[in-house]
Protein backbone atom coordinates (compact mmCIF):
# COMPACT_ATOMS: atom_id res chain seq x y z
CA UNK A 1 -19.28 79.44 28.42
CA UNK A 2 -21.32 77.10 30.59
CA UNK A 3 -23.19 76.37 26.95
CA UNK A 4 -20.40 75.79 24.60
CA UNK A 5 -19.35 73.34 27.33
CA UNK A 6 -22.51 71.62 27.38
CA UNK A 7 -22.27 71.59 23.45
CA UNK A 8 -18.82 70.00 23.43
CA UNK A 9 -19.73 67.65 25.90
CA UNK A 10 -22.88 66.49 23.44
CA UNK A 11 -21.01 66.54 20.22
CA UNK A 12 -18.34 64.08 22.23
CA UNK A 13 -21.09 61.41 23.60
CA UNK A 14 -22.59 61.36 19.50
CA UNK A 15 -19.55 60.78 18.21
CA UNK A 16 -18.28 57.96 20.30
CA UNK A 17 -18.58 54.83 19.14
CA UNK A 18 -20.18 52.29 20.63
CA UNK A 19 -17.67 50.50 22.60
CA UNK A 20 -17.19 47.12 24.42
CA UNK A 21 -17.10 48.79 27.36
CA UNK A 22 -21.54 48.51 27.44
CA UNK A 23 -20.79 44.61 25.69
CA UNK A 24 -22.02 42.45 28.58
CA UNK A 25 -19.25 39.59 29.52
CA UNK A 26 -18.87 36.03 28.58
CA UNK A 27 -20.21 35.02 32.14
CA UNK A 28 -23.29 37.46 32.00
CA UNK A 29 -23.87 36.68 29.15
CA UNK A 30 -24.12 32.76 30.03
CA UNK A 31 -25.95 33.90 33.60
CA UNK A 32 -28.59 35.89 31.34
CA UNK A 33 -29.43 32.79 28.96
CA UNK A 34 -29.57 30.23 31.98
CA UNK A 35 -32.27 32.37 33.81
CA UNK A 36 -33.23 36.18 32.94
CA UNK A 37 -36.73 34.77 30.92
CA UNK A 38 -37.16 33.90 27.52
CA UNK A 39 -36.49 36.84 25.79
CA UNK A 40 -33.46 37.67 27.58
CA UNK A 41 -31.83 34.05 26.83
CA UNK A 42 -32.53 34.04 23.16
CA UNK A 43 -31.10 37.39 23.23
CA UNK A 44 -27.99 36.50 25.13
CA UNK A 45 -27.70 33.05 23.07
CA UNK A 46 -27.79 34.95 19.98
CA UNK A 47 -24.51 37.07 21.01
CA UNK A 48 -22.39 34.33 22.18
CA UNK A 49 -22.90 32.69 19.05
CA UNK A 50 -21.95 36.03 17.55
CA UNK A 51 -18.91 36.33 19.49
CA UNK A 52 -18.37 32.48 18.41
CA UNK A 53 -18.43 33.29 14.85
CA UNK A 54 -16.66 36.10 14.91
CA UNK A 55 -13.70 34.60 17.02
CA UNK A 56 -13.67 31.77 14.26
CA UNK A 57 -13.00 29.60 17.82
CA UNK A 58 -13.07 25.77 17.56
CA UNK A 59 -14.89 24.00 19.77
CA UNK A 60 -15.99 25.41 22.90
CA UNK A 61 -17.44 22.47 25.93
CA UNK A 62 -18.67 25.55 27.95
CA UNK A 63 -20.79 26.75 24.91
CA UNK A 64 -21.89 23.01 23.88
CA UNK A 65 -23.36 22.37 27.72
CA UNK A 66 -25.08 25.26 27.39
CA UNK A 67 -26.97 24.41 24.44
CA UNK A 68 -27.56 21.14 25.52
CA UNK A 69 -29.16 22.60 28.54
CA UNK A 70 -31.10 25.16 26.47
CA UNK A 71 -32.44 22.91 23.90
CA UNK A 72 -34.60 20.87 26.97
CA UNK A 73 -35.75 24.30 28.30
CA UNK A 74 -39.89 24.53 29.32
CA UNK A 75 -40.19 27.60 26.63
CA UNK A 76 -40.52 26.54 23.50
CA UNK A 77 -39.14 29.57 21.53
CA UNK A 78 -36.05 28.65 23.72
CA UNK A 79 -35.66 25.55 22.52
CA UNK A 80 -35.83 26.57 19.12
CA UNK A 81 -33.64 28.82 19.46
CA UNK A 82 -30.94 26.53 21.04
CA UNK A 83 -31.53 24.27 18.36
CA UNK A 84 -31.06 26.69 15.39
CA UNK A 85 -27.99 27.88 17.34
CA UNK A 86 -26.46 24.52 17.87
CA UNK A 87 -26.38 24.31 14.20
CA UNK A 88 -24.44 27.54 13.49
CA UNK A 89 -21.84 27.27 16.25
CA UNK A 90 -21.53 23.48 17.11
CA UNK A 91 -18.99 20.92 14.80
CA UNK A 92 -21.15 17.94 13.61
CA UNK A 93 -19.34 15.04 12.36
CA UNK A 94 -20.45 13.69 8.72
């Protein structure tokens, strides 16, 4: 009994999607880019620019100051990352 439970209980945790309940927030996901290391901000850029894109939002001030902060960052890889992602996500006037 104690096995077929044990079973059941597997088969459920494969077979649940991935929900947004592991999706970090908005906020940590802005506190992550401003100061968790390099890898962690590029990371954390890269999925508010997802969530961006995917919301098909208009402009967003909170996301532009970011970037603007990002872009003078001392890593380089940062930077270039911020830039690239300024590109995607930002409206630029003709």
């Amino acid at each position: 009994e104690a096995a077929a439970r044990d079973a059941e209980a597997l088969n459920a945790l494969r077979e649940r999607p991935a929900g947004a309940a592991g999706e970090p927030s908005r906020a940590e996901l802005f506190r992550r880019a401003r100061g968790d290391g390099a890898k962690a901000a590029k990371d954390a850029l890269s999925r508010l620019a997802e969530r961006h894109e995917e919301a098909g939002a208009g402009a967003d001030p909170e996301l532009a100051d970011l970037l603007a902060t990002l872009i003078v960052h001392p890593e380089t890889k940062v930077r270039l990352h911020a830039h690239r992602v300024s590109r995607r996500v930002l409206d630029r006037s003709a």
